[in-house]
Protein backbone atom coordinates (compact mmCIF):
# COMPACT_ATOMS: atom_id res chain seq x y z
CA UNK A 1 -3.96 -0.16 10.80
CA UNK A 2 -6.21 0.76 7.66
CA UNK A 3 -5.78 -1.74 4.81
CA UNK A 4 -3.97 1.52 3.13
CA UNK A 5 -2.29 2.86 5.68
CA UNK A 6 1.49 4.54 5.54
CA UNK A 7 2.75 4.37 8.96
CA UNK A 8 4.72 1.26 10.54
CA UNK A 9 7.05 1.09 12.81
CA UNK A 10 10.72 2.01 11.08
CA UNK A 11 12.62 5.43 9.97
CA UNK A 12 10.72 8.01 7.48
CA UNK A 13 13.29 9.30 4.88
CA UNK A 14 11.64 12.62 3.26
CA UNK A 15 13.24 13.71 -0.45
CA UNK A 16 11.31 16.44 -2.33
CA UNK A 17 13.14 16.65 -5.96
CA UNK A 18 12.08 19.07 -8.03
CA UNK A 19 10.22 18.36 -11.41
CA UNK A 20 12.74 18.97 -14.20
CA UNK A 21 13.43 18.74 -17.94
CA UNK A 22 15.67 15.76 -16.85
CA UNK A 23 15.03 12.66 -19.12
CA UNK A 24 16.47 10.21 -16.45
CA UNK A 25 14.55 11.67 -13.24
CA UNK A 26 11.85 9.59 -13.46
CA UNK A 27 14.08 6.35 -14.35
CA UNK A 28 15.75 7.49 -11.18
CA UNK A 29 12.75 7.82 -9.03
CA UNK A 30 11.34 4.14 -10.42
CA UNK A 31 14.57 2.92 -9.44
CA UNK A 32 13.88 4.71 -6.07
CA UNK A 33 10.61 2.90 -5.68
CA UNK A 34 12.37 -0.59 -6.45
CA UNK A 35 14.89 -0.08 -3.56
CA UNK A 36 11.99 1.24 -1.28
CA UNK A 37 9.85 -2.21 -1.73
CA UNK A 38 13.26 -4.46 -1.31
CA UNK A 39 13.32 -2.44 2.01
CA UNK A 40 9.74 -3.12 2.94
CA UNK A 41 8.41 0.48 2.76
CA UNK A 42 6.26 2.53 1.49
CA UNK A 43 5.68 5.81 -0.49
CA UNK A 44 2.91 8.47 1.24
CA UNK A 45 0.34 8.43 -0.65
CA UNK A 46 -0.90 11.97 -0.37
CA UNK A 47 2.87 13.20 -1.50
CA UNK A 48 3.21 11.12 -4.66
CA UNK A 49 2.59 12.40 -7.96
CA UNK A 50 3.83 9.81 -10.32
CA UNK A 51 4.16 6.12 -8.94
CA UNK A 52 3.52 3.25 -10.60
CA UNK A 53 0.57 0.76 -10.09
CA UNK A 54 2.81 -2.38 -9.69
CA UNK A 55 5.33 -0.67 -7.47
CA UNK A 56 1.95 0.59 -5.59
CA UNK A 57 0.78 -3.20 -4.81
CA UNK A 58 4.02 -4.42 -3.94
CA UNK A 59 4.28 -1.65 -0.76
CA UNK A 60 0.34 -1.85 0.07
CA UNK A 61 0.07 -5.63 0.31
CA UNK A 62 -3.87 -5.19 1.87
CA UNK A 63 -4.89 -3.56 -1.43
CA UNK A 64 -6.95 -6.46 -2.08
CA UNK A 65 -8.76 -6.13 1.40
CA UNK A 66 -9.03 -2.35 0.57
CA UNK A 67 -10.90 -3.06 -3.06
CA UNK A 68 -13.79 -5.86 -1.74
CA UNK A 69 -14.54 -3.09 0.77
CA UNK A 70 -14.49 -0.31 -1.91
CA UNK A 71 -16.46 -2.59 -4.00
CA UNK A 72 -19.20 -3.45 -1.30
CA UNK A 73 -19.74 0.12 -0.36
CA UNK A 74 -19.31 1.57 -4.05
CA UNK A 75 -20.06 -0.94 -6.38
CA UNK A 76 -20.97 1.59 -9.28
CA UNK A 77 -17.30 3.37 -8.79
CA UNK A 78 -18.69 6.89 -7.90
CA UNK A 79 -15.88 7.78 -5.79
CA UNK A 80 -12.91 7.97 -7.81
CA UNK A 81 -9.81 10.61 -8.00
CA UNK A 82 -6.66 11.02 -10.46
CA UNK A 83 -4.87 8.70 -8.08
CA UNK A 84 -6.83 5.78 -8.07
CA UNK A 85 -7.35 5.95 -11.91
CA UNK A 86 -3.30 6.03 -12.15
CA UNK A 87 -2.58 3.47 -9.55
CA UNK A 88 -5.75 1.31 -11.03
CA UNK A 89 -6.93 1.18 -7.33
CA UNK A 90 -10.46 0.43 -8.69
């Protein structure tokens, strides 16, 4: 029930792909992310390395709820990480 929280009630699908030299993999995996928001999912947060902020707000629709707390309680940003600065969480 937290504002970003993966689980909901549905099927989990798993896929670890390998990082390669591939130009298209990450065209692939953007595609990926398009089919996964048509579906109404999500990507785990803790297991991505590369997904991008709009597909992001599209699958966490409470991000908004998420950032007015983050803001109350951290107004000054202190607590950031790699992932919020790439998903512009903040």
């Amino acid at each position: 029930g937290g504002y970003l929280s993966f689980p909901k009630e549905g099927f989990t699908l798993s896929v670890d792909v390998p990082v390669s030299r591939n130009p298209r993999l990450f065209t692939v995996l953007d595609e990926m992310d398009k089919e996964i928001v048509l579906a109404g999912g999500r990507v785990y947060l803790s297991k991505d390395g590369r997904m991008k902020p709009n597909a992001f707000r599209q699958m966490y629709p409470r991000l908004e709820d998420w950032q007015a707390v983050k803001l109350r309680v951290d107004p000054n940003n202190t607590f950031t990480s790699d992932l919020s600065r790439r998903l512009a969480l903040t």
